[in-house]
N, C-alpha and C. Protein backbone atom coordinates (compact mmCIF):
# COMPACT_ATOMS: atom_id res chain seq x y z
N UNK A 1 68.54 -50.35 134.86
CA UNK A 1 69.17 -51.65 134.87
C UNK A 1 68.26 -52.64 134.15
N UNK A 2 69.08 -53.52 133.35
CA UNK A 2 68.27 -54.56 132.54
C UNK A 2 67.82 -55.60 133.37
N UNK A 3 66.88 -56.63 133.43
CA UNK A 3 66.16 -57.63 133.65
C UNK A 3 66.54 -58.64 133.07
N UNK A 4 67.21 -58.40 131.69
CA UNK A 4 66.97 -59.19 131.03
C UNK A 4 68.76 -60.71 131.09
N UNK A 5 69.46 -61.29 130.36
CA UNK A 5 69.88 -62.62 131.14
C UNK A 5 71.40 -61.96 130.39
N UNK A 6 72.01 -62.05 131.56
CA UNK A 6 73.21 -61.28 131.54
C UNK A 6 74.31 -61.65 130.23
N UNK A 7 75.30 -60.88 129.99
CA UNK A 7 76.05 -61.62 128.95
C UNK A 7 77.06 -62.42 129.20
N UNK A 8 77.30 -62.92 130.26
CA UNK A 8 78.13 -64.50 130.24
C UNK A 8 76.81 -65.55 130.12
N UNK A 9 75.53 -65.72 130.38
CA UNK A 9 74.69 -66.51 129.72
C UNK A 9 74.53 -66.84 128.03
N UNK A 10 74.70 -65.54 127.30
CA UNK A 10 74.43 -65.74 126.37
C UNK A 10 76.14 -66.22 125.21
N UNK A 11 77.32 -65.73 126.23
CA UNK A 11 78.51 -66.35 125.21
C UNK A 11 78.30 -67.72 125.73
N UNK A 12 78.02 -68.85 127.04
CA UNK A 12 77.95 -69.61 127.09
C UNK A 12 76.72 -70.14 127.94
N UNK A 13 75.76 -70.41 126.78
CA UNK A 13 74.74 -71.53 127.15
C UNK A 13 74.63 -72.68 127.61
N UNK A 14 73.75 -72.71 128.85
CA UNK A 14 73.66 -74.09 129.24
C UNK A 14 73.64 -75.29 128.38
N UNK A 15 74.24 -76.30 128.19
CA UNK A 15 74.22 -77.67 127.07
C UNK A 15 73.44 -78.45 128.46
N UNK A 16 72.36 -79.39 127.83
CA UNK A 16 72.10 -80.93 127.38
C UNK A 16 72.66 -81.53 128.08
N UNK A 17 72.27 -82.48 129.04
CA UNK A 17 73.12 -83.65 129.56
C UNK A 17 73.49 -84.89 128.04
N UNK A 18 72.84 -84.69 127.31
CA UNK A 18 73.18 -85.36 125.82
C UNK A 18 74.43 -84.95 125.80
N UNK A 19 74.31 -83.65 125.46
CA UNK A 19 75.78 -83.33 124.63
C UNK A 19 76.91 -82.83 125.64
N UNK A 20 76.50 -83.03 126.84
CA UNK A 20 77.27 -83.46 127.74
C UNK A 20 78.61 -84.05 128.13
N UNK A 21 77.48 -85.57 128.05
CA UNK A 21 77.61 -87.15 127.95
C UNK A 21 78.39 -86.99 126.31
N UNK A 22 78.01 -86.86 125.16
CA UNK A 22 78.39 -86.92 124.38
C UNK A 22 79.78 -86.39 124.02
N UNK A 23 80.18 -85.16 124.00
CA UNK A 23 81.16 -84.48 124.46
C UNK A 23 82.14 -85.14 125.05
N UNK A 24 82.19 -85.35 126.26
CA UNK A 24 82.88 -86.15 127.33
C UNK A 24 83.24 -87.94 126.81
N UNK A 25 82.36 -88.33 126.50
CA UNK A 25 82.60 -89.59 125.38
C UNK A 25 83.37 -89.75 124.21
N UNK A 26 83.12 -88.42 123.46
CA UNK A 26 84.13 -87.96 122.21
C UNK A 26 85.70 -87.96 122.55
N UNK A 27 85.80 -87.37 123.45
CA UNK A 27 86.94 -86.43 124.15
C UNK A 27 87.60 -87.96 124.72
N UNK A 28 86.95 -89.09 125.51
CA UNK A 28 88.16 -90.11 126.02
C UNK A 28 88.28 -90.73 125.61
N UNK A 29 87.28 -91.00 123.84
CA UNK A 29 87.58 -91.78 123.38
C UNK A 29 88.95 -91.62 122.50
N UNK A 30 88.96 -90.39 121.62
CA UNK A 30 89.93 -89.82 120.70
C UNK A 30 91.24 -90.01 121.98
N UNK A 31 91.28 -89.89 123.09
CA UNK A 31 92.56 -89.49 123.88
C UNK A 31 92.97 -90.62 124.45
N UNK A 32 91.76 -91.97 124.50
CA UNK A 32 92.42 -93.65 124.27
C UNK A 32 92.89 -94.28 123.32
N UNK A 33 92.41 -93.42 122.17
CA UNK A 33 92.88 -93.98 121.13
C UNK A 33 94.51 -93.59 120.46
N UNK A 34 94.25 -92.10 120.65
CA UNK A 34 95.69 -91.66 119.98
C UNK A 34 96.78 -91.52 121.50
N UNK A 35 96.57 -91.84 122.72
CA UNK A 35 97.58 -92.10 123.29
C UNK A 35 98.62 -93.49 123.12
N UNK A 36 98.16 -94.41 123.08
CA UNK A 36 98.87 -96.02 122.26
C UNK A 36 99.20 -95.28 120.53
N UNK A 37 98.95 -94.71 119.98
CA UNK A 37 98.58 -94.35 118.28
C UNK A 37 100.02 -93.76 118.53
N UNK A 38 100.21 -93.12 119.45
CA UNK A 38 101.30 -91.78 119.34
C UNK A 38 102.57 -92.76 119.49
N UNK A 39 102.36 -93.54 120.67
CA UNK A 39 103.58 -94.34 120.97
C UNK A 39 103.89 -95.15 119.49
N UNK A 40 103.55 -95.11 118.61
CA UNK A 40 103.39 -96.56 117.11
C UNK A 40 104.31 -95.99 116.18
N UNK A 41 104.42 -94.68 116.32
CA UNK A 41 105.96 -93.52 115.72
C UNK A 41 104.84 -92.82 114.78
N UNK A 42 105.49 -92.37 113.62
CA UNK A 42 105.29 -91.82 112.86
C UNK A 42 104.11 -91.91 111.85
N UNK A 43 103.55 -93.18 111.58
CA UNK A 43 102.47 -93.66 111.42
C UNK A 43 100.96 -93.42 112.47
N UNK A 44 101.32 -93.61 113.41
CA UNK A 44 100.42 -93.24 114.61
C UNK A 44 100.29 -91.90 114.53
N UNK A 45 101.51 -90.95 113.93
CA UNK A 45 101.10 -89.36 113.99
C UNK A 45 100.23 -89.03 113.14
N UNK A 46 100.18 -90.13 112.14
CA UNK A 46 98.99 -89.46 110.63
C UNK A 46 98.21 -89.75 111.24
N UNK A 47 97.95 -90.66 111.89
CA UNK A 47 96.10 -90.89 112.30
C UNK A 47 95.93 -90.12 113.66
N UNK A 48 96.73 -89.79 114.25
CA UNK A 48 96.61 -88.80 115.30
C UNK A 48 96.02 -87.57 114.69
N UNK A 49 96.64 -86.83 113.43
CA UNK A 49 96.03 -85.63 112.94
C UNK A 49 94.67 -85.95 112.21
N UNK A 50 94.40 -86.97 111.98
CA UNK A 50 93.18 -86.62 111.50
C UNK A 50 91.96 -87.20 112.29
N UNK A 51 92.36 -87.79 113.60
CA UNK A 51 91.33 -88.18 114.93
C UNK A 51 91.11 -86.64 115.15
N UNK A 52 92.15 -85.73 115.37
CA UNK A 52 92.65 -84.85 115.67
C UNK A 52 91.31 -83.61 114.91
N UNK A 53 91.45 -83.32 113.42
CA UNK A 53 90.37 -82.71 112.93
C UNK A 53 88.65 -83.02 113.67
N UNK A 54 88.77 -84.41 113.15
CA UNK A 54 87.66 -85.16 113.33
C UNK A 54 87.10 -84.83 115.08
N UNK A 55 88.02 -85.11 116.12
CA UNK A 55 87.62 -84.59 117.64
C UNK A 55 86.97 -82.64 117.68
N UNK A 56 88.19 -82.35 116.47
CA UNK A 56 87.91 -80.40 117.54
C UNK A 56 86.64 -80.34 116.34
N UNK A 57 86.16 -80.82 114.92
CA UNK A 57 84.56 -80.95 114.39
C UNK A 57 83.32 -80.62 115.35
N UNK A 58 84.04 -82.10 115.84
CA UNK A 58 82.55 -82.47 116.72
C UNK A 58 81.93 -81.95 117.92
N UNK A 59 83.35 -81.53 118.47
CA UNK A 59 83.32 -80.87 119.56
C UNK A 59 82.96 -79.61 119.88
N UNK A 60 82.96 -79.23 118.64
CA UNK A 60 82.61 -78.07 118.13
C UNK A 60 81.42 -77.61 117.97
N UNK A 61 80.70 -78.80 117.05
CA UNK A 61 79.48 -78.82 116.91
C UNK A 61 78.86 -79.17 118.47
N UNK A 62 79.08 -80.34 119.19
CA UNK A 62 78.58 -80.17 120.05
C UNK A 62 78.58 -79.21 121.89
N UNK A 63 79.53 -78.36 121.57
CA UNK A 63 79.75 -77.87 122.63
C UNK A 63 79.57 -76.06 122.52
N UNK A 64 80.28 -75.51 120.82
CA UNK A 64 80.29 -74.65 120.53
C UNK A 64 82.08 -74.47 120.66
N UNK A 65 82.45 -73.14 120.29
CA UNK A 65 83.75 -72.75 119.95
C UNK A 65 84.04 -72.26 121.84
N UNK A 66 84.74 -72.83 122.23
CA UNK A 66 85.45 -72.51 123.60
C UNK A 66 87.35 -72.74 123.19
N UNK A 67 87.21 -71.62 123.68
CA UNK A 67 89.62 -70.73 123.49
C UNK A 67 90.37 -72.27 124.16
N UNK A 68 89.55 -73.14 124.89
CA UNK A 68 90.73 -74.92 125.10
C UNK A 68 90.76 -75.61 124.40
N UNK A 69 89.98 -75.03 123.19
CA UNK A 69 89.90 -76.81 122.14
C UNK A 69 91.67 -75.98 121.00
N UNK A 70 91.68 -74.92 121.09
CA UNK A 70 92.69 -74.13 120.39
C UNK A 70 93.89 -74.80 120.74
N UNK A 71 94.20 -74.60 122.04
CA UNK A 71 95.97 -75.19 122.62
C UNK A 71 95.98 -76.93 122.23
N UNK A 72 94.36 -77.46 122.27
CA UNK A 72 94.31 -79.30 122.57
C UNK A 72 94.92 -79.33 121.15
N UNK A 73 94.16 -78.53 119.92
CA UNK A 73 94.69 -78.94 118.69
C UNK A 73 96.14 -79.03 117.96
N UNK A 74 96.30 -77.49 118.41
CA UNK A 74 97.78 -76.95 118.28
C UNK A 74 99.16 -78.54 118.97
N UNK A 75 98.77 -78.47 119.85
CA UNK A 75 99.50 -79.25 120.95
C UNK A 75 99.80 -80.32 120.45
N UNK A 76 98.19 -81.23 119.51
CA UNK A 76 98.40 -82.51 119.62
C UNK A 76 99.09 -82.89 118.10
N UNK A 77 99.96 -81.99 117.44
CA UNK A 77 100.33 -82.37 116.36
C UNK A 77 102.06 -81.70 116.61
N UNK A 78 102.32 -81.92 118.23
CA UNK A 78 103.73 -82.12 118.76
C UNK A 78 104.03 -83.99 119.01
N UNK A 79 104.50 -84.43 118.17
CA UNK A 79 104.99 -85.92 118.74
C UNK A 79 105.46 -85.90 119.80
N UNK A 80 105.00 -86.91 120.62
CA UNK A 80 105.33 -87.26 122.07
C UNK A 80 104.21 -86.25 122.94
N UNK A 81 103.97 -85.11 122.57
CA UNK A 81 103.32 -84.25 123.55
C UNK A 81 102.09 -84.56 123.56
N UNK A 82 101.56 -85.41 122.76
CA UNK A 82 100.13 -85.70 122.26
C UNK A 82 99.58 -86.88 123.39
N UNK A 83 100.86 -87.52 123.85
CA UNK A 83 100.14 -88.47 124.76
C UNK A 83 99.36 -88.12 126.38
N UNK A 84 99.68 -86.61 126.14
CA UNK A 84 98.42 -86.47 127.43
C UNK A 84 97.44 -86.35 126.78
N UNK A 85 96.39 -86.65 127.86
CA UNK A 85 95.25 -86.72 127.84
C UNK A 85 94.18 -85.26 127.39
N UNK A 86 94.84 -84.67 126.02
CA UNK A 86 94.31 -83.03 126.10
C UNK A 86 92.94 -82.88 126.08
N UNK A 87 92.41 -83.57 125.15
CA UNK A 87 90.98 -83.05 124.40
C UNK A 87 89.99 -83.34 125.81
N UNK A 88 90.69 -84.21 126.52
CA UNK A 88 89.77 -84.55 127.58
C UNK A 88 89.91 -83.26 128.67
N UNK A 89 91.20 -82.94 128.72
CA UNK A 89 91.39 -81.27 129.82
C UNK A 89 90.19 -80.48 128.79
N UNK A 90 90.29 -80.12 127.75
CA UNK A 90 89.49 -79.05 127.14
C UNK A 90 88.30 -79.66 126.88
N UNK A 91 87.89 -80.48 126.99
CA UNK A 91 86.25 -80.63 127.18
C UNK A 91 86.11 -80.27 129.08
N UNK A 92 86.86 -80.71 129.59
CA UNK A 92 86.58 -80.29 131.11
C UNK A 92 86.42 -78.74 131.50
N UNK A 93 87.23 -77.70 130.50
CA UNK A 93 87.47 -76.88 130.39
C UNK A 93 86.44 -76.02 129.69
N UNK A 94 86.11 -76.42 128.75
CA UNK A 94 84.68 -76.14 128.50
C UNK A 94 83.32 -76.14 128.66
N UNK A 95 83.30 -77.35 129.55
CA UNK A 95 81.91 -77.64 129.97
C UNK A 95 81.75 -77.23 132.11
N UNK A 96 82.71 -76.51 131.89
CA UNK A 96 82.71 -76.50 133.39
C UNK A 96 81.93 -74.91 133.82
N UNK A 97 80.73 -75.16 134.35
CA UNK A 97 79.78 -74.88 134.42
C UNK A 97 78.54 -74.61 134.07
N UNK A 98 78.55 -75.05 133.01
CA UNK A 98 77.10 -74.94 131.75
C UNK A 98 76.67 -76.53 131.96
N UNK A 99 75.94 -76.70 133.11
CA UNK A 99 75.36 -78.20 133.12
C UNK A 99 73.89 -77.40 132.80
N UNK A 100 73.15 -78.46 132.89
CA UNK A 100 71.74 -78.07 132.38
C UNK A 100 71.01 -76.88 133.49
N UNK A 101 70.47 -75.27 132.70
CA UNK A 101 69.80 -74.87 133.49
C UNK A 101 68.97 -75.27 134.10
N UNK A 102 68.51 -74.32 135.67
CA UNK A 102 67.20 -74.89 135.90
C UNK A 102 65.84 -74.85 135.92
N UNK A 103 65.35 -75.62 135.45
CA UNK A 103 63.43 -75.55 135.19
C UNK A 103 62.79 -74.37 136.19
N UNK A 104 61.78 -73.68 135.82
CA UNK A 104 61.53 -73.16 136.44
C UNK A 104 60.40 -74.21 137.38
N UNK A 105 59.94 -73.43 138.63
CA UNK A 105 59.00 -74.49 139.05
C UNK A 105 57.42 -74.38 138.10
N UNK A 106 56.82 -76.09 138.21
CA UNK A 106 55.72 -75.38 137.53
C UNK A 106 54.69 -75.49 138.25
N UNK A 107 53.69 -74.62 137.66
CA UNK A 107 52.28 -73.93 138.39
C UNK A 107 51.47 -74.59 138.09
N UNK A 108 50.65 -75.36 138.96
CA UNK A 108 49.38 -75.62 139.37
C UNK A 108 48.62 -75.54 139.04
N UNK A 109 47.68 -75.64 138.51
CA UNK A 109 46.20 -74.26 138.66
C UNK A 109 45.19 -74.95 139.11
């Protein structure tokens, strides 16, 4: 038997209270913005798709590739369906359990 750090550690690594915080900031901001955006008609849908790129980028970069940012994207380029709150479910969805590992204790001498 290995010692060594199992493989659900290594598909998902602990993140950063940074990219956290950051993440989670990304995510309500894009989903305050294009919820009023969506209601504006058809105009509100162009800038919805490209908040839209611009959110699953970053999120990307900062979180890594997690299978919820897939349905948030898909989803949010349905008019009308866009006004839930998605990117914010799939950052919840992603970050739900990778808060910061913990330190080991340290030694004395």
């Amino acid at each position: 038997m290995s010692t060594g750090p199992g493989p659900k550690s290594l598909l998902r690594p602990a993140l950063s209270r940074t990219r956290l915080r950051l993440a989670w900031a990304v995510a309500l901001a894009v989903d305050a913005i294009q919820i009023p955006a969506a209601a504006a008609g058809p105009l509100g849908w162009f800038m919805d798709a490209g908040l839209d790129l611009i959110a699953m980028a970053v999120l990307w970069a900062l979180l890594g590739f997690h299978w919820a940012f897939l349905p948030s994207f898909l989803t949010e380029a349905v008019p009308y369906l866009n006004m839930a709150p998605l990117w914010t479910l799939a950052v919840a969805l992603a970050t739900r359990g990778r808060g910061e590992a913990p330190q080991p204790p340290k030694v004395i001498s």
